[in-house]
Protein backbone atom coordinates (compact mmCIF):
# COMPACT_ATOMS: atom_id res chain seq x y z
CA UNK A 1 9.88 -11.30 26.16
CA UNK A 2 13.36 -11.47 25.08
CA UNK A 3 15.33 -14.87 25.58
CA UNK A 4 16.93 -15.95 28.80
CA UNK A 5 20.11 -17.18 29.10
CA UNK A 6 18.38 -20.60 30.39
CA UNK A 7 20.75 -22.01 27.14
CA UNK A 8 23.74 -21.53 28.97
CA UNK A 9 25.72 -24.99 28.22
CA UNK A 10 25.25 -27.36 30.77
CA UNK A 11 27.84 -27.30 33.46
CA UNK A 12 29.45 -30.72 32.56
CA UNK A 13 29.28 -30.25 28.79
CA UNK A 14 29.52 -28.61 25.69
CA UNK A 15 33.00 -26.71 26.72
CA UNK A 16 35.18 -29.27 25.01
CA UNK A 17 34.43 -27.15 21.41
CA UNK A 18 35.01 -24.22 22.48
CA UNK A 19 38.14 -22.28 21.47
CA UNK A 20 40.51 -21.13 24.21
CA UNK A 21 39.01 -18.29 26.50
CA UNK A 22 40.79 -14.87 25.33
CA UNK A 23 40.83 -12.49 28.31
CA UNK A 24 43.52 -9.51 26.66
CA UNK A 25 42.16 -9.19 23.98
CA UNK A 26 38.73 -10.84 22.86
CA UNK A 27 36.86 -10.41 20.20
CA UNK A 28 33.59 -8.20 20.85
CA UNK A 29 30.56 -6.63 18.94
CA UNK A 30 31.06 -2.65 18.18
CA UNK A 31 28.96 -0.06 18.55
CA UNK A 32 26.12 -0.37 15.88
CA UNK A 33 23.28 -1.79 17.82
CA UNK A 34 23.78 0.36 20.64
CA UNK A 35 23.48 3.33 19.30
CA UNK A 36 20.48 2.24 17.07
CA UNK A 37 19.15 1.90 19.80
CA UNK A 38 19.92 4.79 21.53
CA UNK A 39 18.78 6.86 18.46
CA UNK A 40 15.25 4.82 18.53
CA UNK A 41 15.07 6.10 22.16
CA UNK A 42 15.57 9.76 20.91
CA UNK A 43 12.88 9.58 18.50
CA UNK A 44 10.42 7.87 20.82
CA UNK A 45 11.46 10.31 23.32
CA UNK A 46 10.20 13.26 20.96
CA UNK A 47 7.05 11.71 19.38
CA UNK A 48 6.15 11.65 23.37
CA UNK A 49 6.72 14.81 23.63
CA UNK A 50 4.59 16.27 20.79
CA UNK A 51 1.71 13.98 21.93
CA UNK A 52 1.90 15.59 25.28
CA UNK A 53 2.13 19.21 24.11
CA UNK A 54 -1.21 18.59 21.68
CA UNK A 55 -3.06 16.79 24.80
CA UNK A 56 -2.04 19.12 27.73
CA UNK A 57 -0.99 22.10 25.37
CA UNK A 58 -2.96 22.31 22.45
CA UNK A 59 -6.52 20.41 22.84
CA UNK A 60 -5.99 20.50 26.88
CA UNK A 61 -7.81 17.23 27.31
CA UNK A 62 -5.35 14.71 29.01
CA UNK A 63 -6.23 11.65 30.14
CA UNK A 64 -5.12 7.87 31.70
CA UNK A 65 -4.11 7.02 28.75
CA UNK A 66 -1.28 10.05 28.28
CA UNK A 67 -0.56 9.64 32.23
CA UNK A 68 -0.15 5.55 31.48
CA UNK A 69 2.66 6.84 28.81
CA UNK A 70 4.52 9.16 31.02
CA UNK A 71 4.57 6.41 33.47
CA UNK A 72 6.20 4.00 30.78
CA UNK A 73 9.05 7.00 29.61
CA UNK A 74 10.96 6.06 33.04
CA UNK A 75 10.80 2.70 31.97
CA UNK A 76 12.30 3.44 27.98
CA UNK A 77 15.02 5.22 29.46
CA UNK A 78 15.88 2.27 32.00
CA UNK A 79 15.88 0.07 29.34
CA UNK A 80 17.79 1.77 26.68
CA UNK A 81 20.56 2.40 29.54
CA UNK A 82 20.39 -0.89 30.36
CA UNK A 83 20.62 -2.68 26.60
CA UNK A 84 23.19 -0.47 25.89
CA UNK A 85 25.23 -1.79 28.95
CA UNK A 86 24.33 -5.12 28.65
CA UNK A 87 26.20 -5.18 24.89
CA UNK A 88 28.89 -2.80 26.41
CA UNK A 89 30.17 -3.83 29.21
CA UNK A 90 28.18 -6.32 30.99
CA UNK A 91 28.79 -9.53 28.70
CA UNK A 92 26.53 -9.76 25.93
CA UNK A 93 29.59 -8.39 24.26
CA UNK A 94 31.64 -11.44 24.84
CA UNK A 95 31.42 -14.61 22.89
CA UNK A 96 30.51 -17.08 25.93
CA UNK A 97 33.99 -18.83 26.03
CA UNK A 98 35.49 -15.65 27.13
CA UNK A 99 33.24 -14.63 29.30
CA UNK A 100 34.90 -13.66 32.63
CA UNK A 101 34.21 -15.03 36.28
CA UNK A 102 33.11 -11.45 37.01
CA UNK A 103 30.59 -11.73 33.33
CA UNK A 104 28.88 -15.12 33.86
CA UNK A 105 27.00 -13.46 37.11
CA UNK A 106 26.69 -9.29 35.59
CA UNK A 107 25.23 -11.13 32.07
CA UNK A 108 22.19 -13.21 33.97
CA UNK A 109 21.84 -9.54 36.58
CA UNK A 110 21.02 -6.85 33.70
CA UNK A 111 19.35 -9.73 31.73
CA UNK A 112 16.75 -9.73 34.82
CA UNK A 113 17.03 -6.12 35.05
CA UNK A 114 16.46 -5.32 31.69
CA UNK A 115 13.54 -7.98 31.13
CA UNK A 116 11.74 -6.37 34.54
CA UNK A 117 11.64 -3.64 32.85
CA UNK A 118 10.60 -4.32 29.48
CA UNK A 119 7.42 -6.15 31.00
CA UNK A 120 6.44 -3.49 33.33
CA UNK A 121 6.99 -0.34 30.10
CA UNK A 122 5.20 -2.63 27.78
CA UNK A 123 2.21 -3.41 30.59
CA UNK A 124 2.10 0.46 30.88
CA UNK A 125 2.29 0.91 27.16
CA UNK A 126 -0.71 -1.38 26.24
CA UNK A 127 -3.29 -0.18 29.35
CA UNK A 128 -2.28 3.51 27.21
CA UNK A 129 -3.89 2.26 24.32
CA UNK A 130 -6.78 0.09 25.67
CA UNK A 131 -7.44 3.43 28.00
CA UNK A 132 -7.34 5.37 24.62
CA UNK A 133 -10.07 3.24 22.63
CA UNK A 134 -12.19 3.21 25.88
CA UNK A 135 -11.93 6.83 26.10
CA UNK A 136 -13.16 7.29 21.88
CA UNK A 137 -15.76 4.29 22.38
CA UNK A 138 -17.62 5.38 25.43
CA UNK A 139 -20.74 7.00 23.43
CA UNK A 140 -20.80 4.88 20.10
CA UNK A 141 -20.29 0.85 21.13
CA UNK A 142 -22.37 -1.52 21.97
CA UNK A 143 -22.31 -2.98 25.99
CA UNK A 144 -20.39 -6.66 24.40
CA UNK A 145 -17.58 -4.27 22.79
CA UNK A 146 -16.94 -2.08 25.92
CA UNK A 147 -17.05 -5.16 28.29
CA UNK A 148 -14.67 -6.95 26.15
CA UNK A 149 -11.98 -3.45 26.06
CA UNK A 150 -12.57 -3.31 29.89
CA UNK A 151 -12.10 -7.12 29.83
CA UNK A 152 -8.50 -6.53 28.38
CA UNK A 153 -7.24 -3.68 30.31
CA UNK A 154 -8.43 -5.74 33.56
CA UNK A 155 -6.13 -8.96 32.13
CA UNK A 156 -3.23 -7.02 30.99
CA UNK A 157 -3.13 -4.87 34.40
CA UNK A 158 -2.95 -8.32 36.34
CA UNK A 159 -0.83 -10.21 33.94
CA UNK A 160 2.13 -7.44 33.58
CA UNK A 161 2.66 -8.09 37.35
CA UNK A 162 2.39 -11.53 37.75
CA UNK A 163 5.15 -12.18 35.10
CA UNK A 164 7.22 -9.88 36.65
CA UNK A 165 6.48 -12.27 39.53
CA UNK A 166 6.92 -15.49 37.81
CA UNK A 167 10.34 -13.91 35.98
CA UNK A 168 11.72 -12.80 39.59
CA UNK A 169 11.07 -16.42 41.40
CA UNK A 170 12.54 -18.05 38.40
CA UNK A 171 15.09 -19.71 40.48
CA UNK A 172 14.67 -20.72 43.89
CA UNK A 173 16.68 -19.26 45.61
CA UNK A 174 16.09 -16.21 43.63
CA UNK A 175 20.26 -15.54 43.62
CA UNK A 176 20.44 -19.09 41.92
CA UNK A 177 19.22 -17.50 38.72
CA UNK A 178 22.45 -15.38 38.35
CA UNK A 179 25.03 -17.85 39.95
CA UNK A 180 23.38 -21.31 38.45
CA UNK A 181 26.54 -21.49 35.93
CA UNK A 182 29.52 -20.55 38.92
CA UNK A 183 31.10 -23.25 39.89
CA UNK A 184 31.85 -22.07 43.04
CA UNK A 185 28.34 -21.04 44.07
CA UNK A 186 27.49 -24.50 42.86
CA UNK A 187 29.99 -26.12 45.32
CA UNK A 188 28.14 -24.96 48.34
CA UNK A 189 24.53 -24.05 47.21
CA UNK A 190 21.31 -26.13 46.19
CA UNK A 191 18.59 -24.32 43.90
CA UNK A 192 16.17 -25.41 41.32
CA UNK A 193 14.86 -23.59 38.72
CA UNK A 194 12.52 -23.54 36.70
CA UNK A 195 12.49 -24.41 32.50
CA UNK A 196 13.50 -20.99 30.76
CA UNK A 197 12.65 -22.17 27.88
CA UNK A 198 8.54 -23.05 28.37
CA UNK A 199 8.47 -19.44 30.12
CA UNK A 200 9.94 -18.21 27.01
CA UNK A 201 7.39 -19.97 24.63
CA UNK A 202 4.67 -19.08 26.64
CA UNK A 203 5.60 -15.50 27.40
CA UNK A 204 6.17 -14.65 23.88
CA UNK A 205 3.01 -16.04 22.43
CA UNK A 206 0.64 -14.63 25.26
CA UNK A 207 2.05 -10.84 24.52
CA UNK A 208 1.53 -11.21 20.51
CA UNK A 209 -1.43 -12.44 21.07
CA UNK A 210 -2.40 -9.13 23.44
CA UNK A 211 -0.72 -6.96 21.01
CA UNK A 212 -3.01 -8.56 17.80
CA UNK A 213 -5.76 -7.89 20.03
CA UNK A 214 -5.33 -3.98 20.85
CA UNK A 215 -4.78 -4.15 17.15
CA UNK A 216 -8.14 -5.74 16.02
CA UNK A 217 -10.40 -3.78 18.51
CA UNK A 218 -10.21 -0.41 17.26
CA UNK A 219 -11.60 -2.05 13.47
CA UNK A 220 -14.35 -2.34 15.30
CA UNK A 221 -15.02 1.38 16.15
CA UNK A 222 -14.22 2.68 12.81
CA UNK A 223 -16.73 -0.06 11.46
CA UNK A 224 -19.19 1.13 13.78
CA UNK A 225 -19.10 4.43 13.19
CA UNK A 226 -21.12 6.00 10.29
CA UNK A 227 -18.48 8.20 8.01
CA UNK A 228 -17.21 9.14 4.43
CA UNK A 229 -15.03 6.51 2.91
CA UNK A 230 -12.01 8.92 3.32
CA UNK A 231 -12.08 9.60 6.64
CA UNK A 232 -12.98 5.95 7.43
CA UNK A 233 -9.89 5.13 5.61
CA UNK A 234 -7.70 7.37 7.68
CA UNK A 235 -8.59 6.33 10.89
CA UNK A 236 -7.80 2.66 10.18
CA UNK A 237 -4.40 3.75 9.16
CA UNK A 238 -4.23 5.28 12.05
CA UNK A 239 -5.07 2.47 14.05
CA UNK A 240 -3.55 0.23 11.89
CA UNK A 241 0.02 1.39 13.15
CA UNK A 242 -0.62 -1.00 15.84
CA UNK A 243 -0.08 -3.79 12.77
CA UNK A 244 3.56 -2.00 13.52
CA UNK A 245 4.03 -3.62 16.73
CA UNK A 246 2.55 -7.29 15.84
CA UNK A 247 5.25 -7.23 12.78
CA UNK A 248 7.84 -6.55 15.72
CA UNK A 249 6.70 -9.13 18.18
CA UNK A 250 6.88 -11.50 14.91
CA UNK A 251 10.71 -10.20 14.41
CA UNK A 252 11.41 -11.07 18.32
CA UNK A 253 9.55 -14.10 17.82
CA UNK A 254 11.91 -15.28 14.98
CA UNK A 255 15.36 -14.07 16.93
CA UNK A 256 13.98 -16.04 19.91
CA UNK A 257 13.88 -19.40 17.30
CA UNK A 258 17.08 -18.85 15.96
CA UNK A 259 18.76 -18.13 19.10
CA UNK A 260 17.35 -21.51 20.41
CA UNK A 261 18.36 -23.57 17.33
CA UNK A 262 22.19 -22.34 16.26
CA UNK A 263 22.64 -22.42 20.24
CA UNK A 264 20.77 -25.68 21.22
CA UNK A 265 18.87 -27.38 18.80
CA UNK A 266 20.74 -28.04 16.08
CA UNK A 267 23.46 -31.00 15.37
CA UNK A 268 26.65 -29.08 16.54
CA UNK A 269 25.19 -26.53 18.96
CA UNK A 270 27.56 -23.40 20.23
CA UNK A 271 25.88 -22.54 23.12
CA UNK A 272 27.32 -19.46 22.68
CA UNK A 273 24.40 -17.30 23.88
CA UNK A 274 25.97 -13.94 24.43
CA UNK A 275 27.00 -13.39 21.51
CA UNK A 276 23.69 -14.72 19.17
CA UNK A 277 21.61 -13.25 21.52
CA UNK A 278 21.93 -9.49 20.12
CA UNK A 279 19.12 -9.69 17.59
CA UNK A 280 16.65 -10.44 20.45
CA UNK A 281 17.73 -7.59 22.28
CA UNK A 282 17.44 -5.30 19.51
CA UNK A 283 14.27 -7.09 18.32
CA UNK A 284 12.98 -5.44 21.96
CA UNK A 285 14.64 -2.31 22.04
CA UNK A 286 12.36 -2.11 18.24
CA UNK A 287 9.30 -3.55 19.78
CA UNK A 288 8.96 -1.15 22.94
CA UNK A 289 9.99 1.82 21.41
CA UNK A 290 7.45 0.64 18.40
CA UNK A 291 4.77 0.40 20.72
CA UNK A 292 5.33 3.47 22.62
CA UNK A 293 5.37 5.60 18.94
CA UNK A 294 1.86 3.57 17.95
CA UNK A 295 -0.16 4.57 20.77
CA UNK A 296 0.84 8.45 20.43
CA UNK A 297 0.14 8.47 16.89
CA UNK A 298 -3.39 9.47 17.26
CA UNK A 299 -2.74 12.12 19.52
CA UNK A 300 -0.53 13.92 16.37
CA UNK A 301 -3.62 15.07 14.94
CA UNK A 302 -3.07 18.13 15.72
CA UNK A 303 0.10 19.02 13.69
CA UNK A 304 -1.59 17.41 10.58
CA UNK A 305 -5.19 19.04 10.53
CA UNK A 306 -6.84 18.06 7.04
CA UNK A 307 -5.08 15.24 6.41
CA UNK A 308 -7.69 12.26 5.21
CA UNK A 309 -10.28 14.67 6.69
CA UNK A 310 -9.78 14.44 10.21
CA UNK A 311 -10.07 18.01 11.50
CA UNK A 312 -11.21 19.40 13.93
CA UNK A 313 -11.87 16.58 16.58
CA UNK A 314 -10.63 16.44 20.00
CA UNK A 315 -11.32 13.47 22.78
CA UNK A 316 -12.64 13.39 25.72
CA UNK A 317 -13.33 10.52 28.48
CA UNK A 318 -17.08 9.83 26.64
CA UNK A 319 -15.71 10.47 23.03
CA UNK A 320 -14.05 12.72 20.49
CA UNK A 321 -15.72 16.28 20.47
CA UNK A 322 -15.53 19.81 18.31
CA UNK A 323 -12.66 22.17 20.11
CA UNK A 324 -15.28 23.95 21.84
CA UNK A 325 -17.36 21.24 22.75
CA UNK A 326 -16.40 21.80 26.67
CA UNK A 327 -18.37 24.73 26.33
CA UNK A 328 -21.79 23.73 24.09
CA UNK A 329 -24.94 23.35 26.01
CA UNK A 330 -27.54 24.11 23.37
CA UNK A 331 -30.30 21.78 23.23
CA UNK A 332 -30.82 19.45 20.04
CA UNK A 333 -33.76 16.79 21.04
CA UNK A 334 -34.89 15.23 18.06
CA UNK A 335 -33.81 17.63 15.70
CA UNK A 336 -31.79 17.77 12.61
CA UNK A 337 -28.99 20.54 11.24
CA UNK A 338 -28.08 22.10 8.15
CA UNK A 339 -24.89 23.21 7.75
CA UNK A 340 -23.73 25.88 5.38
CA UNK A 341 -22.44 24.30 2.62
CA UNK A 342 -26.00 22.27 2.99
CA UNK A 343 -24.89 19.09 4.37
CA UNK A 344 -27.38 17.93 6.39
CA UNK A 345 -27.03 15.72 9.70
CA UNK A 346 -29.23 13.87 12.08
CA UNK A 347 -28.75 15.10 16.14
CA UNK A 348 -30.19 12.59 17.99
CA UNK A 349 -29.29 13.66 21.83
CA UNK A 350 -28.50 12.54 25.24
CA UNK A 351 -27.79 13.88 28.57
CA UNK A 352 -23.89 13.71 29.81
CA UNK A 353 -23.76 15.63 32.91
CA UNK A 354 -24.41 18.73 32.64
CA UNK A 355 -24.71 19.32 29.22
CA UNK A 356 -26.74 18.16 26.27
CA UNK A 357 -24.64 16.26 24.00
CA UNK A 358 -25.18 14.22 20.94
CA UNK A 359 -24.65 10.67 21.03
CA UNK A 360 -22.64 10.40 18.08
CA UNK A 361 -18.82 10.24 18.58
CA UNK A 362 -17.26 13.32 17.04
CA UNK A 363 -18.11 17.04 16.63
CA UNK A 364 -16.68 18.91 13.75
CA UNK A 365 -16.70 23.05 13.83
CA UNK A 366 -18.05 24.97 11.03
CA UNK A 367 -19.20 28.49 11.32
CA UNK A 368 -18.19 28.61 14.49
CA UNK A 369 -21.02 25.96 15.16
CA UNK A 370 -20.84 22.30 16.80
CA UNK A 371 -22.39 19.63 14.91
CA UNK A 372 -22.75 16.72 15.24
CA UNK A 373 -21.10 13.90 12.46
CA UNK A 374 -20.85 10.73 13.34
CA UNK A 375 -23.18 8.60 15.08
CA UNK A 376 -23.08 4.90 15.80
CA UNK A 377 -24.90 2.30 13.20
């Protein structure tokens, strides 16, 4: 969660250091971040894209997890638009002591806009990749590992909302959160509020925390799973990406400090918010579109077949299967394979559905045969 203009100077203090307000002619920050950030939204924008032509295109096995990500693209967009207004046009531009009337109420307005948003694409971003690892975990996990991914989507699904919540009835009444520093809405109006700054702190740690978490699970599927050094290798790099989106939370983690010590905490504060809060909002531009690049990754397979030796896979709701696995029946009970260049694998086999399919967790196509590879420990 980015920072909230909660450190706004107090109404009866802190103005006596400021310099003289400049309305002609202020100073104001260019366009640099913006269109960083518009370019990160570009890329994101296409790494979607790809994912979703190799999942409804190429391997035609979509699932919640690509339908979670389409859900979150609105969101992107929204929030892009919104940053880039926000240190545009809508105050973060400013320096607070020449902030406008009209710039005090629009900079509190898209900061609520923009940090709606960035909770509910993040929610949706991090269900994508908790649906993902239940999808490739289904067949090869033990009960305790399933109940705990299930245990995560369930608390991230009801926490999303309920800061949204908690963010929207900040301020009571809820106006009060974007008039608080008028004067003239204070002449006439009584609100309380709650402390920005504990939301903050707790906000920001609960979300790393979630995002270590989809980051540690999937170690636990590759450790599970029985396969050649380099292809283990290459799917914890894969996963590993998420490590991307921790070292981002970290970053936003850091602005959020600094922006709370050179404006508050230390012996000669500036309160000037506006204008030290633009690393925070870039820190979340970086962490969203991070996020949103990290849980497509796997689905790239496709373009880069033979890369650590991860060919030929494709997933599906109860694990990752041979291309033509949708269409394998052939029984396999108790029996063992030898493949042409004489590699030899176990088959042990279940029933799913209709079809008799192993229990291991990926097929691999040689010959124009399914096999079998992995299998859980």
């Amino acid at each position: 969660m980015v920072p909230l203009p909660a450190l706004f100077p107090p109404a009866d203090g802190g103005h006596h250091t400021w310099p003289a307000p400049n309305y002609v002619d202020p100073e104001t920050r260019g366009w640099g971040a913006p269109a960083g950030i518009i370019f990160m939204c570009v890329v994101t924008s296409c790494v979607v894209v790809a994912r979703l032509w190799a999942r409804f295109g190429i391997k035609r096995t979509a699932g919640w997890d690509d339908w979670l990500i389409i859900a979150s693209m609105p969101g992107l967009l929204g929030l892009t638009i919104s940053t880039v207004l926000a240190l545009r046009v809508y105050g973060f531009q400013l320096h607070i002591w020449d902030q406008t009337p009209r710039t005090h109420i629009t900079v509190r307005q898209i900061t609520m806009a923009m940090e709606v948003i960035y909770i509910g694409t993040t929610t949706l971003t991090k269900l994508s990749i908790l649906m993902f690892y239940r999808r490739i975990t289904s067949s090869v996990l033990s009960r305790p590992l399933l109940i705990c991914i299930w245990a995560s989507i369930v608390f991230v699904a009801l926490y999303g909302p309920a800061t949204i919540l908690a963010l929207i009835f900040t301020c009571d009444p809820v106006e009060a959160y974007w008039y608080r520093f008028t004067t003239s809405w204070l002449r006439t109006h009584e609100y309380k509020c709650v402390d920005e700054v504990i939301y903050l702190v707790a906000v920001i740690s609960i979300s790393t925390a979630q995002d270590f978490l989809a980051c540690m699970l999937p170690m636990f599927v590759v450790y599970k799973l029985r396969l050649p050094l380099r292809q283990k290798i290459g799917l914890a790099c894969v996963f590993l990406l998420g490590l991307a989106v921790c070292a981002t939370g970290a970053l936003r983690i850091h602005y959020a400090h600094r922006l709370l010590y050179y404006t508050r905490l230390n012996p000669s504060p500036t309160y000037d918010i506006t204008w030290e809060a633009l690393g925070s909002w870039v820190a979340t531009a970086v962490e969203t579109n991070v996020s949103i690049i990290c849980a497509s990754a796997p689905a790239l397979n496709a373009y880069f077949k033979g890369w650590f030796g991860l060919t030929g896979y494709q997933e599906r709701s109860f694990g990752w299967y041979g291309k033509t696995a949708r269409t394998w029946s052939g029984p396999c009970e108790g029996s063992d394979k030898t493949l042409a260049d004489g590699e030899k694998v176990e088959m042990p086999c279940r029933s799913y559905g209709s079809a008799s399919v192993s229990g291991c967790s990926e097929m691999l196509q040689r010959n124009d045969s399914i096999v079998p590879i992995l299998k859980a420990r």
